[in-house]
Structure formats: C-alpha cells, structure tokens
N, C-alpha and C. Protein backbone atom coordinates (compact mmCIF):
# COMPACT_ATOMS: atom_id res chain seq x y z
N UNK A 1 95.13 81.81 137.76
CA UNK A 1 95.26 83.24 137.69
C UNK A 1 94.70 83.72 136.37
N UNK A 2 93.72 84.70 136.66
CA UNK A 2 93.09 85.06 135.24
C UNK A 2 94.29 86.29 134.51
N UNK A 3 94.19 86.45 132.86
CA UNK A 3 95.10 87.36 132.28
C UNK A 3 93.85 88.57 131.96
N UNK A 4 95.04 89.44 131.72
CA UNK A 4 94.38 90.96 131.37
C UNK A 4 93.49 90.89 130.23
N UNK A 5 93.81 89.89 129.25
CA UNK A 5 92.72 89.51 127.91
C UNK A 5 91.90 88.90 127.93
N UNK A 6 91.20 88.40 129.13
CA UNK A 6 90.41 87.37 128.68
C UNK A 6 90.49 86.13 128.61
N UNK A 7 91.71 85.91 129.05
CA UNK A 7 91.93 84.09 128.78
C UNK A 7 92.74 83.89 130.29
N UNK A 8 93.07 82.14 129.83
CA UNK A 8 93.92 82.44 131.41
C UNK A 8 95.25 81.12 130.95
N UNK A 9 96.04 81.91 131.40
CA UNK A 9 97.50 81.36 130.48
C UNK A 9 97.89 80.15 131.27
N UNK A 10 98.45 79.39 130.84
CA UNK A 10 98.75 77.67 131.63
C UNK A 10 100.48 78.43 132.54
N UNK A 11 100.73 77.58 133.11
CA UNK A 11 101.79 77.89 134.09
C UNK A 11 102.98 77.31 133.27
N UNK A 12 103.79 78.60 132.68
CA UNK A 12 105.25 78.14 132.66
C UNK A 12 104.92 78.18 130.85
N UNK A 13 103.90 78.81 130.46
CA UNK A 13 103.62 79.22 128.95
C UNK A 13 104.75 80.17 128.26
N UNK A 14 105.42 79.96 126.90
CA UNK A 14 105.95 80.85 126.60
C UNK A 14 105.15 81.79 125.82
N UNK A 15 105.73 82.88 125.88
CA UNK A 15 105.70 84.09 125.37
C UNK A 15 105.01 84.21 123.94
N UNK A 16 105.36 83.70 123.02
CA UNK A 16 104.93 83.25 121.79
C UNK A 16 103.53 83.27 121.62
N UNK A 17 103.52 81.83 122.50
CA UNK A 17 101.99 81.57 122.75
C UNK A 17 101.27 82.63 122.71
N UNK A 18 101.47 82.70 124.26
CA UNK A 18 100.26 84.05 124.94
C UNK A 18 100.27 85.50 123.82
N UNK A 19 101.06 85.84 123.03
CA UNK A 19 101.34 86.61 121.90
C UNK A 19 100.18 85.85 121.05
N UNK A 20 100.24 84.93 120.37
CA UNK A 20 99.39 84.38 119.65
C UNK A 20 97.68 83.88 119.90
N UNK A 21 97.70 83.54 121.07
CA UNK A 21 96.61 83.87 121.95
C UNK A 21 95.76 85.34 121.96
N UNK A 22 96.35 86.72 122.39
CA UNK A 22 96.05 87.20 122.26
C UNK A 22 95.91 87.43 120.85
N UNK A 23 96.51 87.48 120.20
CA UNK A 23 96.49 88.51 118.79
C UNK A 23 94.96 87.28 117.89
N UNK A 24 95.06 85.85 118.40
CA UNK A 24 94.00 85.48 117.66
C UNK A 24 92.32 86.32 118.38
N UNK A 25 92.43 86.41 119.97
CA UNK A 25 90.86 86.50 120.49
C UNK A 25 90.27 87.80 120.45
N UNK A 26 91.58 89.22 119.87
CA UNK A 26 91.32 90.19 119.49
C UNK A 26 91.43 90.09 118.29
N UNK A 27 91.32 89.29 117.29
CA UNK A 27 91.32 89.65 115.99
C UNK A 27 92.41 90.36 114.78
N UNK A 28 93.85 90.36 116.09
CA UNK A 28 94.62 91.60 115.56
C UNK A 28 95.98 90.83 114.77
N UNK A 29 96.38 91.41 113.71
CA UNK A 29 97.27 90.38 113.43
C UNK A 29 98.40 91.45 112.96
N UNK A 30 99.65 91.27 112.82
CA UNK A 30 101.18 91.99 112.67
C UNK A 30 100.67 93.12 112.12
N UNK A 31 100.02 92.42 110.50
CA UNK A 31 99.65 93.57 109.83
C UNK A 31 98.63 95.10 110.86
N UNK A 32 97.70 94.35 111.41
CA UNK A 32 96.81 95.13 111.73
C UNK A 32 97.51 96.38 112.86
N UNK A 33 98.48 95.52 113.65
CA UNK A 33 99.04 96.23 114.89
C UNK A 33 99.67 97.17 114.24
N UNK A 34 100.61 96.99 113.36
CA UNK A 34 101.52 98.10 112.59
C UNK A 34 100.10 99.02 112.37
N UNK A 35 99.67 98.57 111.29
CA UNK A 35 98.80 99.76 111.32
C UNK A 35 97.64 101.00 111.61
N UNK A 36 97.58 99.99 113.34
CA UNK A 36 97.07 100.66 114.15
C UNK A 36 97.43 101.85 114.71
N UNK A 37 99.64 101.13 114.82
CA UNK A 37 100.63 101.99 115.10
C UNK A 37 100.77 103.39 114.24
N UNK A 38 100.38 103.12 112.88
CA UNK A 38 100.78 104.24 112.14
C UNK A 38 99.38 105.40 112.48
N UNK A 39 98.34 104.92 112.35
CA UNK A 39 97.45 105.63 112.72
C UNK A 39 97.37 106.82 114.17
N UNK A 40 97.67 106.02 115.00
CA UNK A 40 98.09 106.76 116.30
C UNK A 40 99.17 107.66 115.87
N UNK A 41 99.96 107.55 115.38
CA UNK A 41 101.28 108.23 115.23
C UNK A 41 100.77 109.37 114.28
N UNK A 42 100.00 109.13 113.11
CA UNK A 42 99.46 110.33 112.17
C UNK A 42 98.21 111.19 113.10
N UNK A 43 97.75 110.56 113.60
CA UNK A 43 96.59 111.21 114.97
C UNK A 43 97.40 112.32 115.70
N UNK A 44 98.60 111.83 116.41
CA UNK A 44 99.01 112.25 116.82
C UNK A 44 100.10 114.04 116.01
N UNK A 45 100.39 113.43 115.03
CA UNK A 45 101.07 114.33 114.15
C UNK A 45 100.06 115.77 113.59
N UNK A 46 98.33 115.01 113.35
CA UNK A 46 97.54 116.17 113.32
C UNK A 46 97.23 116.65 114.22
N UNK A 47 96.84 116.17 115.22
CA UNK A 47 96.71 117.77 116.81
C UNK A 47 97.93 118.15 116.83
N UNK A 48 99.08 117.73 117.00
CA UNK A 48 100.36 118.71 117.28
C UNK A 48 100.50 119.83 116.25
N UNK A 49 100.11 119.60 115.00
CA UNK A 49 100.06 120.54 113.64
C UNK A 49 98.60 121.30 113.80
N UNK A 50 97.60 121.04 114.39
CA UNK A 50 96.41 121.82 114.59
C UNK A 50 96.66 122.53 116.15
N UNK A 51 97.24 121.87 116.86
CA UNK A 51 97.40 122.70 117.98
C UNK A 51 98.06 124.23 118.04
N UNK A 52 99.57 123.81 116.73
CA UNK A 52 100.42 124.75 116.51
C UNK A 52 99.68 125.82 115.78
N UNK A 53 99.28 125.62 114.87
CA UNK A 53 98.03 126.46 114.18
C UNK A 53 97.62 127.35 115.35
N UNK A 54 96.60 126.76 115.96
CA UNK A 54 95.62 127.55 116.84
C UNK A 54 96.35 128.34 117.98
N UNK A 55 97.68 127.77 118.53
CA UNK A 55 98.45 128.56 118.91
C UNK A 55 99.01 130.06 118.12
N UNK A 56 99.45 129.92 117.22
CA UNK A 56 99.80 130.85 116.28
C UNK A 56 98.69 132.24 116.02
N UNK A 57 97.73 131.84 115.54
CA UNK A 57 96.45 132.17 115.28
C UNK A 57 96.07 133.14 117.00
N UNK A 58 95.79 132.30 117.88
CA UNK A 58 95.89 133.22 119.01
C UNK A 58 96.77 134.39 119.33
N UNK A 59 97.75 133.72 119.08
CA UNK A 59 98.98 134.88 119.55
C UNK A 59 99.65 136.25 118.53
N UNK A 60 98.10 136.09 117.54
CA UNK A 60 98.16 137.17 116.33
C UNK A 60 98.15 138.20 117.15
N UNK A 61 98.76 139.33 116.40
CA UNK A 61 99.10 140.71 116.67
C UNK A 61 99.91 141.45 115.59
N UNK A 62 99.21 142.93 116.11
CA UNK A 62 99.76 143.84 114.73
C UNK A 62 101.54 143.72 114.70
N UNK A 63 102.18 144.05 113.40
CA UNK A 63 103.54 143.68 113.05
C UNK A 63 104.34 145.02 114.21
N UNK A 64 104.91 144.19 114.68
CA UNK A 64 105.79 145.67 115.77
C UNK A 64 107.09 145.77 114.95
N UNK A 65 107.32 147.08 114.78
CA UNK A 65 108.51 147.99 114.09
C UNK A 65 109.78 148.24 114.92
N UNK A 66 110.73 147.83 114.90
CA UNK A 66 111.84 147.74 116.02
C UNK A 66 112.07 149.54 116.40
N UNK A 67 111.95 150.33 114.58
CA UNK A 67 112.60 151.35 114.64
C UNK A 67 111.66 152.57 115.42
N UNK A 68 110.46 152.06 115.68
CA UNK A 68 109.10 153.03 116.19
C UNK A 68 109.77 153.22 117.56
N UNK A 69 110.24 152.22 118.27
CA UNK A 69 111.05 152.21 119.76
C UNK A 69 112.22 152.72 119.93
N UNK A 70 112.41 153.64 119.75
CA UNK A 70 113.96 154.02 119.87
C UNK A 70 114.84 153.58 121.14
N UNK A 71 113.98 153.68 122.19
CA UNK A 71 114.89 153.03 123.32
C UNK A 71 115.43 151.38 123.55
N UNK A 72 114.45 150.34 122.70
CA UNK A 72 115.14 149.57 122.80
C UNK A 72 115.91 149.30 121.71
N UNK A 73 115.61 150.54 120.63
CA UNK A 73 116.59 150.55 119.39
C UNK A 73 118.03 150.22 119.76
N UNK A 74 118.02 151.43 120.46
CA UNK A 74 119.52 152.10 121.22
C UNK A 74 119.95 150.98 122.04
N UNK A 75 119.47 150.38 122.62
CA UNK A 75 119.64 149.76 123.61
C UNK A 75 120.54 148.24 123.16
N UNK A 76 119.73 147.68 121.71
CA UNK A 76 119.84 146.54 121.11
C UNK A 76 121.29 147.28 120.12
N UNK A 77 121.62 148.35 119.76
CA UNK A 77 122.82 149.01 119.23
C UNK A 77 124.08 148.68 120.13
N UNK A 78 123.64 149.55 121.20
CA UNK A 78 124.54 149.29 122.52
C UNK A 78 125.26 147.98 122.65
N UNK A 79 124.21 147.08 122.59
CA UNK A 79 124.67 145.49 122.83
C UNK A 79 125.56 144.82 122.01
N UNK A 80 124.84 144.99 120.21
CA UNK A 80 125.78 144.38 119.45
C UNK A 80 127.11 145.07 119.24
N UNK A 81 127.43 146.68 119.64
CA UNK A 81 128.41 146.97 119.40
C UNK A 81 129.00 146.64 120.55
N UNK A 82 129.12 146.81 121.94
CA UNK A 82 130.07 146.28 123.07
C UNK A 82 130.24 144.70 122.46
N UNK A 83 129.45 143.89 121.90
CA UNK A 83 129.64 142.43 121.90
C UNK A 83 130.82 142.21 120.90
N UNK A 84 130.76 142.80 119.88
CA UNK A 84 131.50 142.73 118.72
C UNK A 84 132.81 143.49 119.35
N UNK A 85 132.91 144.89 120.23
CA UNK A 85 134.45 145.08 120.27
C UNK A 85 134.88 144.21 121.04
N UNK A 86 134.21 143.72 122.18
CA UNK A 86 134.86 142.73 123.27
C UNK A 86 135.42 141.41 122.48
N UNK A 87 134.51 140.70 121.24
CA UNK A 87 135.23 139.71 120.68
C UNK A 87 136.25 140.09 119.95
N UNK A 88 137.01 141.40 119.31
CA UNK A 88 137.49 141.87 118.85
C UNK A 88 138.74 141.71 119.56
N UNK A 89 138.62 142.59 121.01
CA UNK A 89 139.42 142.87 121.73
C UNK A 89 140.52 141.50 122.56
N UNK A 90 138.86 140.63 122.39
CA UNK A 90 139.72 139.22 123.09
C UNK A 90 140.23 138.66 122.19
N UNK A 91 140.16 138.46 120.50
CA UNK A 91 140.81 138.12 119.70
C UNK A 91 142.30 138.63 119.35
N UNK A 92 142.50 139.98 120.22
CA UNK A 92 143.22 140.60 119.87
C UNK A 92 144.55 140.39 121.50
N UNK A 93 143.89 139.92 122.22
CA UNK A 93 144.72 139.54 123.57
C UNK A 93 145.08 138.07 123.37
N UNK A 94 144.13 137.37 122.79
CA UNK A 94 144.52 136.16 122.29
C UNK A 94 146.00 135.90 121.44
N UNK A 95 145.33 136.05 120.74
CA UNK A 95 146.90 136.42 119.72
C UNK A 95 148.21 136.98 120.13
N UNK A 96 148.09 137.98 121.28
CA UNK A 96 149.16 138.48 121.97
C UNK A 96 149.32 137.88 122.32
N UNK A 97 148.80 137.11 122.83
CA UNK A 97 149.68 135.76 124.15
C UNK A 97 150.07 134.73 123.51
N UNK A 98 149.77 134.42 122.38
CA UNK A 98 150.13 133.12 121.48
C UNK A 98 151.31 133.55 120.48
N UNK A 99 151.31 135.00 120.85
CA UNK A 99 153.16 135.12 120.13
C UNK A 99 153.78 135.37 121.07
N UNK A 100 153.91 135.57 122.35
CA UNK A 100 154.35 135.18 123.58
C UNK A 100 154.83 134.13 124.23
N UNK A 101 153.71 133.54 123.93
CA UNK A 101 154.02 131.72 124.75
C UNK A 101 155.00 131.32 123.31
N UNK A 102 154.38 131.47 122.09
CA UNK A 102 155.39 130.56 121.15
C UNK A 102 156.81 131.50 120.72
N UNK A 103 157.51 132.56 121.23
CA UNK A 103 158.43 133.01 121.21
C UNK A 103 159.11 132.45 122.63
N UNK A 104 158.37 132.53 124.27
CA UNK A 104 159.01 131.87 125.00
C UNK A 104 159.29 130.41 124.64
N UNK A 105 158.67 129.34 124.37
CA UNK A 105 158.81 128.20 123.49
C UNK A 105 159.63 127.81 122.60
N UNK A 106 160.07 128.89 121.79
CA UNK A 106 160.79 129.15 120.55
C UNK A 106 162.73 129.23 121.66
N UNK A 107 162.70 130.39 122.29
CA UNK A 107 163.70 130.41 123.01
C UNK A 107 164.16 129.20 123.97
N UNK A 108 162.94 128.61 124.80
CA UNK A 108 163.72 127.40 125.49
C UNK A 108 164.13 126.51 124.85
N UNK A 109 164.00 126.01 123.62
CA UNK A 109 163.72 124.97 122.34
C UNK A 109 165.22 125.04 121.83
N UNK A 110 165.57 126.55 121.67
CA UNK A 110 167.05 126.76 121.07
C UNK A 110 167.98 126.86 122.28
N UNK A 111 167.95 127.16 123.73
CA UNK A 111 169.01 126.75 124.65
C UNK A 111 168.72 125.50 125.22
N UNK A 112 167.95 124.42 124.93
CA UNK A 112 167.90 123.17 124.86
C UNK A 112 168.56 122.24 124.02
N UNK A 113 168.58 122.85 123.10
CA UNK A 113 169.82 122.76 121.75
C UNK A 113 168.89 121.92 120.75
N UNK A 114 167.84 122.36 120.56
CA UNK A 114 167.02 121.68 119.55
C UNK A 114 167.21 122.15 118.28
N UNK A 115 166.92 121.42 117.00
CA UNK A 115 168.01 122.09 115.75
C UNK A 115 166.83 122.70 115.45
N UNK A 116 167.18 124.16 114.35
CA UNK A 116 166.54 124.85 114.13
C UNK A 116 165.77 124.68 112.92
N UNK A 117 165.88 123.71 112.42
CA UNK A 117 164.56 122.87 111.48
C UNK A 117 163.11 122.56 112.49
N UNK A 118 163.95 121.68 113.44
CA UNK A 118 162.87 121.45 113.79
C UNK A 118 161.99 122.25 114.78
N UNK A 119 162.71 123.39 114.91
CA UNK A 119 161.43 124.32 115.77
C UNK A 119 160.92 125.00 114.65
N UNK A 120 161.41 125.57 113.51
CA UNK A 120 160.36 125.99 112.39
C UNK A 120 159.45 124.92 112.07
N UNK A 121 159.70 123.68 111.98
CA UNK A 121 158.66 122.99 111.73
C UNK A 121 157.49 122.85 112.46
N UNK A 122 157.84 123.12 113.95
CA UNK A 122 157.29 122.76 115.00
C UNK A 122 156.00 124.18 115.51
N UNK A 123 156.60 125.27 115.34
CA UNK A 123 155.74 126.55 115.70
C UNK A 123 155.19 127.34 113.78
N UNK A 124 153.93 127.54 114.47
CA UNK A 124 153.50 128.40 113.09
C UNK A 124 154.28 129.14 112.06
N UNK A 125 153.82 129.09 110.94
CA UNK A 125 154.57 129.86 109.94
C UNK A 125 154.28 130.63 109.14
N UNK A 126 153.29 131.33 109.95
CA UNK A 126 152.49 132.50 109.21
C UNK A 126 153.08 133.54 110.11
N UNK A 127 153.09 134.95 109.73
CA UNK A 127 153.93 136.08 111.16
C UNK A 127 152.70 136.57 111.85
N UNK A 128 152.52 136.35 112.97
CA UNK A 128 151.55 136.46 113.64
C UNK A 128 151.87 137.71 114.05
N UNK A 129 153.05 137.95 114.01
CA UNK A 129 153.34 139.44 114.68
C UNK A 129 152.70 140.53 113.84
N UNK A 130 153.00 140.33 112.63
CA UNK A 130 152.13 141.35 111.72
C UNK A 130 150.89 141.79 111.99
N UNK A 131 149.43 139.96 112.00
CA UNK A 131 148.45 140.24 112.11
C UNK A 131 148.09 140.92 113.91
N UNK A 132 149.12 140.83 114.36
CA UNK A 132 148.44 141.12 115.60
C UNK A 132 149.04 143.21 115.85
N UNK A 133 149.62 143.46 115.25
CA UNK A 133 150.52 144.67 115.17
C UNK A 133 149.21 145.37 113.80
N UNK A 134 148.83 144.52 112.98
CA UNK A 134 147.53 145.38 111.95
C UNK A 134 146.51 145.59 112.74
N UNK A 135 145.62 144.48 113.81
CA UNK A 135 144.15 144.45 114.27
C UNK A 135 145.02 146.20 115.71
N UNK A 136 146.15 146.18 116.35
CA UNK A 136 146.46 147.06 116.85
C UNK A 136 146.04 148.21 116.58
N UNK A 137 146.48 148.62 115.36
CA UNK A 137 146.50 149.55 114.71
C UNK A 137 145.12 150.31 113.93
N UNK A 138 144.35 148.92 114.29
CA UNK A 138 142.86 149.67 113.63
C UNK A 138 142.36 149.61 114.59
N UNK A 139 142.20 148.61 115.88
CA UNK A 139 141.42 149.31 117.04
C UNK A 139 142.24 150.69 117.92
N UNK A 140 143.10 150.59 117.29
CA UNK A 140 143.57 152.43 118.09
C UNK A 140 143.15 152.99 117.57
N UNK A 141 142.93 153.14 115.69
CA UNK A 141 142.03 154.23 114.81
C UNK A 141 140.82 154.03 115.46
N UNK A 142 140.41 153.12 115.15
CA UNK A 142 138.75 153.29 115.84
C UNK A 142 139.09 153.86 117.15
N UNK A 143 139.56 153.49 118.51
CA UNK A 143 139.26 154.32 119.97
C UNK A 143 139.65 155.88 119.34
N UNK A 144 140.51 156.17 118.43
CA UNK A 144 140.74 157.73 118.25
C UNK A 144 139.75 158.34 117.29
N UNK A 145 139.16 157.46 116.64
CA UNK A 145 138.14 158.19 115.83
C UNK A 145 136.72 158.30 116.94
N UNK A 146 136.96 157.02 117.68
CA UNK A 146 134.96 157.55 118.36
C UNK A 146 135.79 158.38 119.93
N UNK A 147 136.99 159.22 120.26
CA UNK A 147 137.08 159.74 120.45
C UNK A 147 137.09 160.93 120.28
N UNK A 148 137.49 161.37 118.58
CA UNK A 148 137.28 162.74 118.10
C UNK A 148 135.19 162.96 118.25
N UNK A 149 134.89 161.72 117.52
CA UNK A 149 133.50 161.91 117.73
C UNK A 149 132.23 162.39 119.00
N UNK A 150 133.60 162.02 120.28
CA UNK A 150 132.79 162.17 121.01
C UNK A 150 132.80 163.45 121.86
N UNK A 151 133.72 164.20 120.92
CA UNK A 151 133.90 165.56 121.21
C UNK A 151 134.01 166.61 120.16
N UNK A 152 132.83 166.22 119.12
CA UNK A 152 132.13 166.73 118.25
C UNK A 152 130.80 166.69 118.36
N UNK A 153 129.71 166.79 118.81
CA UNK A 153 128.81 166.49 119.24
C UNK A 153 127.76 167.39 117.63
N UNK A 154 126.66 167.22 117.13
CA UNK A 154 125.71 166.02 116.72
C UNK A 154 126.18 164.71 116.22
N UNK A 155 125.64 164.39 116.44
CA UNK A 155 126.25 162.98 115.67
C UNK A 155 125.41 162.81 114.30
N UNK A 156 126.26 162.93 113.10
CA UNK A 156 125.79 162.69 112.07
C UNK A 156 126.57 162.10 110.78
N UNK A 157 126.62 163.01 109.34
CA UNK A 157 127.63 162.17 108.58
C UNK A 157 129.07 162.42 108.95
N UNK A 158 129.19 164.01 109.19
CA UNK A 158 130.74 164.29 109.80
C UNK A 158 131.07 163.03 110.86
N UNK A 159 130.36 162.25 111.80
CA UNK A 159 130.74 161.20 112.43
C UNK A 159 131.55 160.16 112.01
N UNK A 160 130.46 159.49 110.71
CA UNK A 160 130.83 158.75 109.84
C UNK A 160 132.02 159.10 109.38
N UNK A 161 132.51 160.33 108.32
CA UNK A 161 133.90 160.73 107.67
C UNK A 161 135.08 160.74 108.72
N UNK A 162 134.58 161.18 109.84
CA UNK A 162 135.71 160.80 111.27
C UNK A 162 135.51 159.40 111.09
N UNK A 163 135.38 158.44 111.18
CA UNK A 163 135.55 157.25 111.20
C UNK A 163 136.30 156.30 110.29
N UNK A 164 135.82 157.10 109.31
CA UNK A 164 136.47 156.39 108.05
C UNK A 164 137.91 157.02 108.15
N UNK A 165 138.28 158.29 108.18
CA UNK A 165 139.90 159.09 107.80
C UNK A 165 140.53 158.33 108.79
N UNK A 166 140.11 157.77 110.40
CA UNK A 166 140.95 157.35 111.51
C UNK A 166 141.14 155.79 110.91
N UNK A 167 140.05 154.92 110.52
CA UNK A 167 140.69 153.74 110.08
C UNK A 167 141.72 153.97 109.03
N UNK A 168 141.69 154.68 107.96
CA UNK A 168 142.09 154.50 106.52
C UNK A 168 143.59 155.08 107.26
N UNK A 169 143.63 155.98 108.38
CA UNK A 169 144.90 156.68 108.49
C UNK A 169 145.59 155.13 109.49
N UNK A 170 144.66 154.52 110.16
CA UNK A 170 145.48 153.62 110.82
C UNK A 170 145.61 152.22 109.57
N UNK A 171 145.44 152.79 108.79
CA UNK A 171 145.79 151.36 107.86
C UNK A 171 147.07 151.99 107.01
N UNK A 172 147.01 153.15 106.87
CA UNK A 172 147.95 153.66 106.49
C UNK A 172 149.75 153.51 107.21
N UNK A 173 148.89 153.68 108.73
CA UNK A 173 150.23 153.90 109.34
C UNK A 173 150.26 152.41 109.68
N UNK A 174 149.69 151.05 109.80
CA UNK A 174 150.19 149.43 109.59
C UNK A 174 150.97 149.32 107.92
N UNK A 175 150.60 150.16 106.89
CA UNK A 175 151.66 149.57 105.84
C UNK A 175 152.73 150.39 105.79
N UNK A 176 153.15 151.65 106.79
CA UNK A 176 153.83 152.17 106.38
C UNK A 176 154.72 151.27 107.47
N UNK A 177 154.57 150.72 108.30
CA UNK A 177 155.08 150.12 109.42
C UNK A 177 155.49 149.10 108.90
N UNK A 178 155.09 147.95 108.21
CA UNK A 178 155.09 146.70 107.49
C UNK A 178 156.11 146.63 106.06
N UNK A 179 156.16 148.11 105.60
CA UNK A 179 156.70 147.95 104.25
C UNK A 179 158.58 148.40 104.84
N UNK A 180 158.35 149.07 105.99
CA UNK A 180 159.78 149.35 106.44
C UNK A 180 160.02 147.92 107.51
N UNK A 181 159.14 147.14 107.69
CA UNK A 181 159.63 146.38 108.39
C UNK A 181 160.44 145.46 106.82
N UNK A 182 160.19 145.27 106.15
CA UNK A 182 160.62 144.20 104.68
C UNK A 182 161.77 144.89 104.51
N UNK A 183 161.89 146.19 104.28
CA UNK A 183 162.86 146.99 103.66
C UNK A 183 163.56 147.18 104.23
C-alpha cells in the first residue's frame, strides 16, 4: 500500500517511525514545523486585521447626530424611561414581598416555639420596612409630580421645578414619617 508522502510504510510500523520518515524526505524538522505553524497563524492574523480595515473603510459615512432625529430621539427617551421605572417598580414589589414572606416566617418560627435569638439571627437586620416605605414615597412624588405636569402643558423648566418640589415634598413626608416612627 503506497502512503500519502511518497514512501510506503512496512506493515505494523509505529508511529514514530513514519513521523520520522516523513519529517526526514520533506526536509522538515520540529523546529521548522513550529515555525511554519507560527507563520500561518501571523498570515492569518494579517487578512483578519486587513480585512477589518477594508471593512470599516467601506462602511464610511458622514457622523449621524442622534439629536437631528427627533423621532427616534423621543422614541429612545420613551424606552429608557419606561425601562428604568419598571426596574424601579419591580424593585419595589420585590422588597414588598420579602418583608412579607420574612414576617410570615418570622411568625411561624415564634408559634413553633423557636427562641427569639435565633430568629433575629436567622432573618435580616437591616428594617426593610423603612427602605421599602422611602422608595414608596418617592415613586408616589414622582406619579404626582408627572401628573401635575401632565396637566400643565408646555413642557419646560416649570416641568422640571414640578418635579423637583413633588420629590423633595415626598422626601419630606418619608422623614417626617420615620422620625415619628423613632419617637
């Protein structure tokens, strides 16, 4: 049976051999193969880096201005603000339910007769009730402020100052809530 190189291998030859065989009748030796290898590999590294180039280069075009478009201005506004209240909002249902479940938790724990070390040890010890009774209190300022806003119509800095008096008043009314809760 003739081999793919040029020679023709004895029956039941190891591997070695026919390795050494070849690498003598091509001339090629460890050294050479490695650095045949590296060559291909840097060959390869310059068309992918000249390709990217000439890609680039093609797909030139004048700089587009987001703000020249107003419709997909508005549009890209639209998005990040629904995205941001919805994570807001689910952060804020989250938390409701996790002083829920760990108050129901808290109660079966003590008519189970578990000592009351170890359920403080056991459930959080930060008051979650607070932070979830503050984020309350500023997304109601905000729905009542872009409610006054939305029955003020231009929309401009008076928008803005509605925005700001409804948070600052709902932060107002979380410490006035918080400082009588201590007292």
């Amino acid at each position: 049976m003739q081999g793919t190189v040029g020679f023709a291998p004895e029956k039941n030859e190891p591997i070695e051999i026919l390795l050494k065989k070849t690498a003598t009748e091509h001339s090629l030796t460890g050294l050479n193969i490695i650095s045949a290898t590296k060559q291909n590999e840097m060959k390869r590294t310059i068309t992918i880096i000249a390709l990217l180039f000439f890609y680039i280069a093609a797909n030139a075009q004048t700089i587009y201005v987001l703000s020249r478009d107003r419709g997909i201005t508005t549009e890209l506004m639209r998005s990040t603000v629904a995205t941001i209240v919805l994570c807001i909002i689910c952060g804020f249902l989250l938390a409701l339910t996790r002083i829920i479940l760990n108050d129901q938790l808290k109660r079966k724990m003590l008519e189970k007769g578990v000592p009351v070390e170890v359920i403080a040890n056991m459930l959080p010890q930060k008051n979650e009730l607070v932070i979830a009774i503050k984020w309350f209190s500023v997304l109601m300022s905000i729905s009542v402020g872009l409610l006054i806003i939305c029955f003020t119509p231009p929309l401009g800095i008076h928008s803005i100052l509605i925005m700001t008096v409804c948070v600052a008043l709902g932060f107002l009314g979380f410490y006035a809530w918080a400082k009588r809760l201590k007292g």
